[in-house]
Protein backbone atom coordinates (compact mmCIF):
# COMPACT_ATOMS: atom_id res chain seq x y z
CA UNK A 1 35.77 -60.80 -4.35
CA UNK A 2 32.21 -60.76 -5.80
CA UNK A 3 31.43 -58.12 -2.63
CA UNK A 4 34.11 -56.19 -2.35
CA UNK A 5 33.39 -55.67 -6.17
CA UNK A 6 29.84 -54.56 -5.62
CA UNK A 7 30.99 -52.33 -2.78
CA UNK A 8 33.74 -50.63 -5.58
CA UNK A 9 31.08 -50.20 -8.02
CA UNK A 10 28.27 -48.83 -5.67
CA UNK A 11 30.91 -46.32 -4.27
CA UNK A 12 32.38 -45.32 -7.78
CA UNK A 13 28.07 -44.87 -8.73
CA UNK A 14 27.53 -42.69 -5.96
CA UNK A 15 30.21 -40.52 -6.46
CA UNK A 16 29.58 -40.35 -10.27
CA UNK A 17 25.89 -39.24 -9.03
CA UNK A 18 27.43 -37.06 -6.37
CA UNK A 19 29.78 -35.52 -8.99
CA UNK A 20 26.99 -35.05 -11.44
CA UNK A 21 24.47 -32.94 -9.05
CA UNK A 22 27.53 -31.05 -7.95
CA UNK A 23 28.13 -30.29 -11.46
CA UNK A 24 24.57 -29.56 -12.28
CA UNK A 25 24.47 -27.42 -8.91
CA UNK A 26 27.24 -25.29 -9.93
CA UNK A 27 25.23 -25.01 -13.35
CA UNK A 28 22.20 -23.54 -11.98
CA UNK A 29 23.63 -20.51 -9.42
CA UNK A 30 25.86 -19.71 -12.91
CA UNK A 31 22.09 -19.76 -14.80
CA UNK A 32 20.10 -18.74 -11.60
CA UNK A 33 18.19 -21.69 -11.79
CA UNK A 34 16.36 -23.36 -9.43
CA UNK A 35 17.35 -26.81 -9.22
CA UNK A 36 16.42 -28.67 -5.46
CA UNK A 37 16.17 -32.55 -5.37
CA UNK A 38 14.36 -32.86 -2.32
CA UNK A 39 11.55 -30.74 -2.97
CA UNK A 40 11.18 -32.85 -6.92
CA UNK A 41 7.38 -33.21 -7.70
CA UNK A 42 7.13 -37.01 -8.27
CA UNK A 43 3.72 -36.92 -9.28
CA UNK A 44 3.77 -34.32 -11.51
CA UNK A 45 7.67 -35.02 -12.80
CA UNK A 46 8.67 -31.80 -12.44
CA UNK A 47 10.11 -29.11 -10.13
CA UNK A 48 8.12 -26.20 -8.06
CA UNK A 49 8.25 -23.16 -9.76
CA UNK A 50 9.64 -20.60 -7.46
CA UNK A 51 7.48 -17.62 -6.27
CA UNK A 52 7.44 -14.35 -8.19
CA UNK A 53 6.40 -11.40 -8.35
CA UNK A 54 2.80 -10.33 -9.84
CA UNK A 55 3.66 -6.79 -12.17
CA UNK A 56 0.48 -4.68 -12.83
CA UNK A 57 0.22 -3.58 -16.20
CA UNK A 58 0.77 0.15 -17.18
CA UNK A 59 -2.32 0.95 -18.82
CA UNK A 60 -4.04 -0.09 -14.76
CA UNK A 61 -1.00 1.79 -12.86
CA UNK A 62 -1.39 5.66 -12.35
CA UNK A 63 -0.05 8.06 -14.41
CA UNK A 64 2.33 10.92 -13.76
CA UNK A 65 0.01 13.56 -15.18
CA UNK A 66 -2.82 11.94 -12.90
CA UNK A 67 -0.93 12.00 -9.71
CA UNK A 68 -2.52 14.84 -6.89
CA UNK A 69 0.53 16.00 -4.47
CA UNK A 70 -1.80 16.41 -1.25
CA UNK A 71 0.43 17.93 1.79
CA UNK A 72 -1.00 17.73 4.99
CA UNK A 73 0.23 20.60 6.82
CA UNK A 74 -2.00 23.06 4.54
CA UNK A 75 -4.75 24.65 6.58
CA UNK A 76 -7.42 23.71 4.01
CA UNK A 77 -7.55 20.37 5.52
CA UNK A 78 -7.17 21.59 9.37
CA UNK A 79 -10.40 23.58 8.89
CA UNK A 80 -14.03 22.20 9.54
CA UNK A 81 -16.44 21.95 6.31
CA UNK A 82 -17.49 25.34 5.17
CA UNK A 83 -20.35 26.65 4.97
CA UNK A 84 -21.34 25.91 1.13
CA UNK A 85 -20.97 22.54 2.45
CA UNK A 86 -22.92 22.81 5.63
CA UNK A 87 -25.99 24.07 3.63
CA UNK A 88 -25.90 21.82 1.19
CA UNK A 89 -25.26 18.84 4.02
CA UNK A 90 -28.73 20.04 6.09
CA UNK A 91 -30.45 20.38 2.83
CA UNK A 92 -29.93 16.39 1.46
CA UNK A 93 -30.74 15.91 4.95
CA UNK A 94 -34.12 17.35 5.05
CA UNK A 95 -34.99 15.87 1.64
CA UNK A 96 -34.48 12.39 2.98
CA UNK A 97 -36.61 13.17 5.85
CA UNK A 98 -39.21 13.95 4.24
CA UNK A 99 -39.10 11.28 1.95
CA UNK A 100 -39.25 8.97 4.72
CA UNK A 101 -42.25 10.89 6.26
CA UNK A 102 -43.99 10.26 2.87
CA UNK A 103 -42.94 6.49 2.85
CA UNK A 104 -43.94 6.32 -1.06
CA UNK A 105 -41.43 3.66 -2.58
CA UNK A 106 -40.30 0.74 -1.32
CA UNK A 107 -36.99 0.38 -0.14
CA UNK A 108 -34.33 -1.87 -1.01
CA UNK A 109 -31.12 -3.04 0.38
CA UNK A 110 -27.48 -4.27 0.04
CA UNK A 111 -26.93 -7.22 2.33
CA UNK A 112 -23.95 -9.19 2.99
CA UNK A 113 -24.60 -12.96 3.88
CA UNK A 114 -22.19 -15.88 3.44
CA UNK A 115 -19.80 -14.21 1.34
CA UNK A 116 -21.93 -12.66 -1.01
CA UNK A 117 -23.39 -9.28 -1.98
CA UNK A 118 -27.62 -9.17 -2.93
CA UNK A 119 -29.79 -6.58 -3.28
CA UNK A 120 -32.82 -7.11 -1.54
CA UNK A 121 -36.53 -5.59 -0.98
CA UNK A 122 -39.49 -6.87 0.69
CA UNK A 123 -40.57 -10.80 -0.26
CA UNK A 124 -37.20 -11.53 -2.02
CA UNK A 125 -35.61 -15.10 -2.05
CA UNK A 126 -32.49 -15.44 -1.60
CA UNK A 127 -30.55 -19.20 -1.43
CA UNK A 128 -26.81 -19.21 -1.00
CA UNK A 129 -24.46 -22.10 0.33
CA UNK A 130 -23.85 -21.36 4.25
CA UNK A 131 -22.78 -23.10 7.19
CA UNK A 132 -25.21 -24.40 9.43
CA UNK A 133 -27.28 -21.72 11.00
CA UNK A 134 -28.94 -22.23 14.43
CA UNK A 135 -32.45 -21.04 13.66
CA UNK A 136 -34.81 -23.33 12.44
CA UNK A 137 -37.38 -22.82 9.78
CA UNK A 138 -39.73 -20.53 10.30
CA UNK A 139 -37.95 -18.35 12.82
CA UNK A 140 -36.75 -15.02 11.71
CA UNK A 141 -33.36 -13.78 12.07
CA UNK A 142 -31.51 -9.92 11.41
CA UNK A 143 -29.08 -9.12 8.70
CA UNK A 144 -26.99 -6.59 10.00
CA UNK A 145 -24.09 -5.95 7.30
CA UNK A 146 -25.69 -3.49 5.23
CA UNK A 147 -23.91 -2.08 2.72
CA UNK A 148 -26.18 0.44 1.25
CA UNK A 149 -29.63 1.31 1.43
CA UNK A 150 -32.64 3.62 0.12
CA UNK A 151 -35.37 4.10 -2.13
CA UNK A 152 -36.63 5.41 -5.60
CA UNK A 153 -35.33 8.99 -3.75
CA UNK A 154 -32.20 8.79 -2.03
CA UNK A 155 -29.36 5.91 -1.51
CA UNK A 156 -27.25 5.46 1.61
CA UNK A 157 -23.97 4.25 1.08
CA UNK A 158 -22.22 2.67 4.24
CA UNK A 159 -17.93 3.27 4.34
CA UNK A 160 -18.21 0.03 3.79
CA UNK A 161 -21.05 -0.69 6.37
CA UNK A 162 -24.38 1.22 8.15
CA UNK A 163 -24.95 1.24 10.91
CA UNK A 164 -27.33 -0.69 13.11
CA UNK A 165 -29.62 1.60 14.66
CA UNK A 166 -30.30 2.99 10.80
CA UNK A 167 -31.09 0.17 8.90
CA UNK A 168 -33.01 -3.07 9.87
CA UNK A 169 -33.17 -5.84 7.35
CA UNK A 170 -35.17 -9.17 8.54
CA UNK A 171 -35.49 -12.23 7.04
CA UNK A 172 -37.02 -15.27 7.58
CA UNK A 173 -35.23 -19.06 7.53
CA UNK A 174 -37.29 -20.99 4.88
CA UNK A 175 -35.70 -24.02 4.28
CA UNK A 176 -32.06 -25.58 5.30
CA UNK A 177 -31.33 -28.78 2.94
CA UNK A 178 -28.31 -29.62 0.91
CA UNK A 179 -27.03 -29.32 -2.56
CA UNK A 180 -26.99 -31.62 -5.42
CA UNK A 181 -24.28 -33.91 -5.31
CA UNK A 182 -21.19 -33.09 -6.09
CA UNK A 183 -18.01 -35.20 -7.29
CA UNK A 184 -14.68 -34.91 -6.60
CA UNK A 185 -12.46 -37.11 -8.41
CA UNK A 186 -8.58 -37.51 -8.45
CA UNK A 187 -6.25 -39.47 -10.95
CA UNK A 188 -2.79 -39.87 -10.79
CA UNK A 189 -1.58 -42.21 -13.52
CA UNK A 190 1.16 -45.05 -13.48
CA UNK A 191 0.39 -44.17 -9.53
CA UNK A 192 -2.46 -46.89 -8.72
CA UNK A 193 -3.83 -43.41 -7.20
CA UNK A 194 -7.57 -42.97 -7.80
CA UNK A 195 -9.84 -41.31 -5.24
CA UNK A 196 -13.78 -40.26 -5.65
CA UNK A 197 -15.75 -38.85 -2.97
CA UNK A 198 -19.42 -37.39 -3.41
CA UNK A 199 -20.19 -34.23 -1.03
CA UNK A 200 -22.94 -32.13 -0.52
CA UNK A 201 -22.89 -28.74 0.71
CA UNK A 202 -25.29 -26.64 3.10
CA UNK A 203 -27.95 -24.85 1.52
CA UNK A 204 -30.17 -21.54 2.94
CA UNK A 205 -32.89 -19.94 1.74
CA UNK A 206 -34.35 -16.99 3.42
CA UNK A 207 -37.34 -14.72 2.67
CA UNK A 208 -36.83 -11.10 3.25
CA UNK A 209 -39.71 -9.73 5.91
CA UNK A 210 -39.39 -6.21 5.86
CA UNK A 211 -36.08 -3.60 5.12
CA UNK A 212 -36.42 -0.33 6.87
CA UNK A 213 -34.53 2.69 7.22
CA UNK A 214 -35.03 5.42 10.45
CA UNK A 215 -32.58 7.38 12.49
CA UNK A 216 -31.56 9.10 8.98
């Protein structure tokens, strides 16, 4: 008797709970709410927010006064560059031979290395977190995403990079060691959850040689 009442009362509870997320169910498509139990964020005691959409603000987003209508078809943009533009093309061309003739400034550099953007001249340090590199100290290696070069006359811009046969950039390995340590520490309470771990990441530091520019 004692049984078959706990069986009545366990199947009366789970269609009480049954009935209730049925109800609540029916709830949420009415509100268009988001309501799963099997995706519920123990930890954290709540539901995943659902994705949405990231709107741009309107003072960022073009206006219709600033919008250019460019078509195509027109023969403007068939045609080659004319010849205002050819002269003026062969002239910034012989200025920047001639200022490389002269060699009077140094010249500096945009390089690209682990992620990061530096400007760089002769006998610069530079020290970034990188994965391990093969050479050793000592030995010299080539930078070869070069994002714009130049000197106190004329800059080179690369779309985005330059090329390799225009700009060398060398550098030398100094010293490969690690970080200070770093902690990373997680807490989840009422959870007997507690984790700490120490890490260290990869460190480089290089010494620019020499950053030149030919080929122009």
């Amino acid at each position: 008797m004692y049984s078959r009442c706990g069986l009545l009362f366990k199947s009366g509870f789970l269609s009480l709970v049954k009935a209730g997320q049925s109800q609540s169910f029916l709830v949420a498509n009415s509100r268009n709410i988001h309501l799963s139990f099997n995706t519920f964020d123990w930890i954290r005691r709540n539901t995943p927010r659902k994705p949405y959409r990231y709107k741009i603000n309107k003072i960022y987003s073009v206006l219709e006064e600033e919008k250019i209508a460019i078509d195509p078809d027109k023969d403007v943009f068939k045609n080659g560059p004319s010849e205002a533009d050819i002269e003026v093309y062969n002239e910034v061309r012989k200025n920047v031979a001639e200022s490389l003739a002269k060699n009077a400034s140094r010249y500096f550099a945009v390089v690209h290395f682990a992620g990061k953007q530096f400007k760089v001249t002769n006998n610069d340090l530079i020290s970034v977190k990188a994965p391990l590199i093969e050479a050793e100290p000592g030995e010299l290696i080539r930078l070869e995403k070069i994002l714009l070069a130049g000197n106190a006359d004329f800059s080179i811009v690369g779309r985005p990079l330059l090329p390799r046969n225009n700009v060398l950039v060398t550098a030398m390995v100094v010293e490969k060691t690690l970080r200070h340590p770093s902690l990373w520490y997680q807490f989840h309470r009422r959870r007997r959850h507690r984790v700490m771990r120490v890490y260290q990441d990869n460190l480089v530091t290089l010494r620019i040689v020499d950053v030149a520019i030919k080929n122009v």
